[in-house]
Protein backbone atom coordinates (compact mmCIF):
# COMPACT_ATOMS: atom_id res chain seq x y z
CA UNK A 1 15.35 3.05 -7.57
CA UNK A 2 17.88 0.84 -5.86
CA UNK A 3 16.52 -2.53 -7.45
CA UNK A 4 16.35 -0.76 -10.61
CA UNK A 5 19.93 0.30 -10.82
CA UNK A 6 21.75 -2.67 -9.22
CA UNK A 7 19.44 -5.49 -11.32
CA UNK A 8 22.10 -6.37 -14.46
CA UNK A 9 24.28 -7.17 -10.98
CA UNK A 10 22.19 -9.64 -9.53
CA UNK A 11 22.21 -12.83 -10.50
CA UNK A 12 19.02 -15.12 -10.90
CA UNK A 13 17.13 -14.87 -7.63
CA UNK A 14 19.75 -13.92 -5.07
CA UNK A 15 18.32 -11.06 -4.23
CA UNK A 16 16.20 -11.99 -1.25
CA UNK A 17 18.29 -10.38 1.26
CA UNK A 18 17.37 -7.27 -0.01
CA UNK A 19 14.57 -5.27 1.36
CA UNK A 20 10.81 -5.55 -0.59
CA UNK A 21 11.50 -2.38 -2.45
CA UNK A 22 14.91 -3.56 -3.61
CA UNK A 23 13.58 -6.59 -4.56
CA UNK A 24 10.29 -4.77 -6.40
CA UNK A 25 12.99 -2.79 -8.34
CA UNK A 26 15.30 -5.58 -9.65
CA UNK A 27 12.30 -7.69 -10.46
CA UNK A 28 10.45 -4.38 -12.61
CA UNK A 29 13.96 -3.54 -14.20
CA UNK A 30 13.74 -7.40 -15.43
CA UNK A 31 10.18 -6.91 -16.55
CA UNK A 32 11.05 -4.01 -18.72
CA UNK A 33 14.26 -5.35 -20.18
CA UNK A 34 11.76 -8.30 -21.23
CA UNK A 35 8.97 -5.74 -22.29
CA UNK A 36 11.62 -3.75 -24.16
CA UNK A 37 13.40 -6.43 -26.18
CA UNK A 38 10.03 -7.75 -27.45
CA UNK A 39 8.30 -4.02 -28.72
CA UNK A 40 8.07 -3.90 -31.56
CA UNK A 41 8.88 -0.25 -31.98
CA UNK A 42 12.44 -0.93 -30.53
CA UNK A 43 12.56 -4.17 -32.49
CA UNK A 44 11.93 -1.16 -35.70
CA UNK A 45 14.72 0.80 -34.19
CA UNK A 46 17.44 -1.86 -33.34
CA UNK A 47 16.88 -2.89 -37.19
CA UNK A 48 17.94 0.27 -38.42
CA UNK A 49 21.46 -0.46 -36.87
CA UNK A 50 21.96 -4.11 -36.84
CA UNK A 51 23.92 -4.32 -40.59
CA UNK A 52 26.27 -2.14 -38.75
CA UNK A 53 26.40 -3.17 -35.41
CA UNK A 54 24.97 -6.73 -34.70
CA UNK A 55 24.40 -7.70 -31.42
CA UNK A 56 24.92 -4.18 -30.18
CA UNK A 57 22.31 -2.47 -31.87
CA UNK A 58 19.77 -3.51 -28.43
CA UNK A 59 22.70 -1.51 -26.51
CA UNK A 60 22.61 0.96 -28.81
CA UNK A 61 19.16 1.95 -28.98
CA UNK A 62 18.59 1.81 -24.94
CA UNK A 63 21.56 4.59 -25.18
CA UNK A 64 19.65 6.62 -27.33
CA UNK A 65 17.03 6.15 -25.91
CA UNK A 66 18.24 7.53 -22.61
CA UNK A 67 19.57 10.45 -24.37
CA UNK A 68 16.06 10.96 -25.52
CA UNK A 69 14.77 11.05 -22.36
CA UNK A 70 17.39 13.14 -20.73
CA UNK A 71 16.64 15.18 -23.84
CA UNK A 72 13.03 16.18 -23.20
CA UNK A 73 13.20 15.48 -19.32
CA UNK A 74 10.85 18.29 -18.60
CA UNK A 75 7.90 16.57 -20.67
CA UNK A 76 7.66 13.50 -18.03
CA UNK A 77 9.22 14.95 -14.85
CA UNK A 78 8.24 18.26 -12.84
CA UNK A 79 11.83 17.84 -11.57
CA UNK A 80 14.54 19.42 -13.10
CA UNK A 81 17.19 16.56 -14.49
CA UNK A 82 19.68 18.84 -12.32
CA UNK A 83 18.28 18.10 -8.81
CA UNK A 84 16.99 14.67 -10.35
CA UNK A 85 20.32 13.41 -11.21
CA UNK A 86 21.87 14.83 -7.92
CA UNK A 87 19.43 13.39 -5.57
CA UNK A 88 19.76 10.30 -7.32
CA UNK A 89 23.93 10.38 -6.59
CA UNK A 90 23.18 11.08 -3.09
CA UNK A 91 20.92 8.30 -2.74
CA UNK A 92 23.34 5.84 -4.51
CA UNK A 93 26.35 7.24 -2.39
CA UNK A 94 23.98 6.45 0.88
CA UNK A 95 23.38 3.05 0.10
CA UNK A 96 27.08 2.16 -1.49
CA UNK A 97 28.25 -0.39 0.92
CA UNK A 98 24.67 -2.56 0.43
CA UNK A 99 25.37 -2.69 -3.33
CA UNK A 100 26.81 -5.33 -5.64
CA UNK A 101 30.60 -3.97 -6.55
CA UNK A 102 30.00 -4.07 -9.70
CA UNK A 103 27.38 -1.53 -9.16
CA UNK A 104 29.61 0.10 -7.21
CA UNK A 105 32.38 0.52 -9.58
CA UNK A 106 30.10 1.73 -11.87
CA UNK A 107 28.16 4.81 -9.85
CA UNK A 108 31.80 6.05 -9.17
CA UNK A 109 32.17 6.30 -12.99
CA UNK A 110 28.73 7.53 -12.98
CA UNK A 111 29.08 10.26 -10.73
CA UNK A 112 32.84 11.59 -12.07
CA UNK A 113 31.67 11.64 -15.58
CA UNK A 114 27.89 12.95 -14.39
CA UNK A 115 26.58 10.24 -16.54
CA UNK A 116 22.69 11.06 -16.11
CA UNK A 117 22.97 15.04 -16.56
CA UNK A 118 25.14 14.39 -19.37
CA UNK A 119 22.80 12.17 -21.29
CA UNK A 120 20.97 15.05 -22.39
CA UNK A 121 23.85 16.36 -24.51
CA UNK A 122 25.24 14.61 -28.06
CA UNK A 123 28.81 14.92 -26.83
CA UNK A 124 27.70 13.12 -23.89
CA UNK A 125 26.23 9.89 -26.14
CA UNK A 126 29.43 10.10 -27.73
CA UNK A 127 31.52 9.78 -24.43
CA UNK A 128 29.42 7.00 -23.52
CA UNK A 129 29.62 5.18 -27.27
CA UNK A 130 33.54 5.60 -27.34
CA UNK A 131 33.70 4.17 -23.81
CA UNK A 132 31.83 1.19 -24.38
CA UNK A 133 33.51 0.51 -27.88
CA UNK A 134 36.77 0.57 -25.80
CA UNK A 135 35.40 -2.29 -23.43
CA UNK A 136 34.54 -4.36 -26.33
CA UNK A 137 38.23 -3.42 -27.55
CA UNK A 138 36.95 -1.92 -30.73
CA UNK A 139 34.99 -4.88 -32.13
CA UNK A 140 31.49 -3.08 -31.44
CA UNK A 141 32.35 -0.20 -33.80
CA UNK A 142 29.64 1.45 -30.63
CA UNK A 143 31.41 5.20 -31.41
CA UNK A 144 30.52 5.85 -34.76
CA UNK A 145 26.75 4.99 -33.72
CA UNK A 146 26.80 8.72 -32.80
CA UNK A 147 26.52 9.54 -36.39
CA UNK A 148 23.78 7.15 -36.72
CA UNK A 149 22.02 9.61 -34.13
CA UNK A 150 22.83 12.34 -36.05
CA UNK A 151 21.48 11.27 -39.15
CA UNK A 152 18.61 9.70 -38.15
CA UNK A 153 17.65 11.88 -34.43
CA UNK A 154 14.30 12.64 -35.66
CA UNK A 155 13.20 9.19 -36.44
CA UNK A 156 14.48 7.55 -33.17
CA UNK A 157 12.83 9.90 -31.27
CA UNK A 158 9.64 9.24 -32.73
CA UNK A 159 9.84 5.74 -31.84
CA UNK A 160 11.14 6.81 -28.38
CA UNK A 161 7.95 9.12 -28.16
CA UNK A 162 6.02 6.14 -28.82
CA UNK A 163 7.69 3.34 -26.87
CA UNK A 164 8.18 5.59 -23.85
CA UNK A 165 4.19 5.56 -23.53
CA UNK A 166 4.07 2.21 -23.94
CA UNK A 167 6.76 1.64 -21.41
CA UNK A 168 5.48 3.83 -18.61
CA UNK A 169 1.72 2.71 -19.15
CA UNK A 170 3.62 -1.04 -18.77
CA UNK A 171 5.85 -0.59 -15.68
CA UNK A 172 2.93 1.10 -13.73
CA UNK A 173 0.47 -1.53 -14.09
CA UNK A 174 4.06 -4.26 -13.80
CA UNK A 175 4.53 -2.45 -10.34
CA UNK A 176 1.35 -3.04 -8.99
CA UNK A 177 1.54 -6.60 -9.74
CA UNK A 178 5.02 -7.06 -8.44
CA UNK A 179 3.94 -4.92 -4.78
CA UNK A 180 1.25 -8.11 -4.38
CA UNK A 181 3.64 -11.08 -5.01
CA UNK A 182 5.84 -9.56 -2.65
């Protein structure tokens, strides 16, 4: 979980210093990113935006895509997103001072805005669009994506449906490799 989170933070292969699970999770997080960027599903999905949006249609679609998730959490987790999301601040919080400060700086943002509850919700895509349109200073155009959700909800989550078996069936058997390299 830790690896997963802190993985955009690392850089290259300086991650040695972290425990084998750390490590297992920043090296799966890369696999996906790698898996995810080359389905062709998501390729489908990013096209739908990238007249608009460019370059941030990839960013884009892995928000929706979380919102999809967060969306219809009880169809792949017996835990409630509630007690998911809050176990997952506590663990975060526990291992602060071992992460990267970027990471850092980010979980505090996470945790004031409840970022992962709030995925679930439309207004809470829209917080997250609007923010990250104001850190590319407006030249994403990122908020008015939330109308692009709108319009087209059932269609993403069809090829979120999709993908997300793909992806799971992918990072299980990813895992497994990764546990005998290490």
């Amino acid at each position: 979980m830790i690896g997963n989170f802190i993985a955009d933070h690392v850089r290259g292969n300086q991650f040695s210093h972290f425990n084998d699970e750390i490590q297992q999770g920043i090296l799966l997080h890369r696999e996906i990113d790698t898996f995810t960027d080359a389905h062709e599903i998501v390729r489908k999905s990013k096209r739908r935006l990238h007249e608009r949006y460019r370059h941030y249609d990839g960013v884009i679609i892995d928000i929706f895509f979380d919102y999809f998730l967060a969306k219809n959490w009880t169809t792949y987790s017996a835990i409630p997103l509630d007690i998911y999301t809050s176990s997952i601040y506590n663990l975060f919080q526990e291992k602060y001072d071992e992460l990267p400060v970027k990471s850092q700086q980010f979980i505090n943002y996470m945790i004031a805005y409840d970022i992962l509850y709030n995925y679930q919700f439309e207004e809470g895509i829209s917080k997250v669009l609007n923010g990250m349109n104001k850190r590319t200073k407006g030249k994403s155009q990122m908020h008015l994506a939330i109308e692009d959700l709108k319009n087209l909800s059932s269609t993403f989550e069809k090829d979120f449906t999709l993908f997300f078996k793909d992806l799971i069936a992918f990072s299980n058997q990813k895992l497994a490799v990764i546990r005998k390299q290490l």
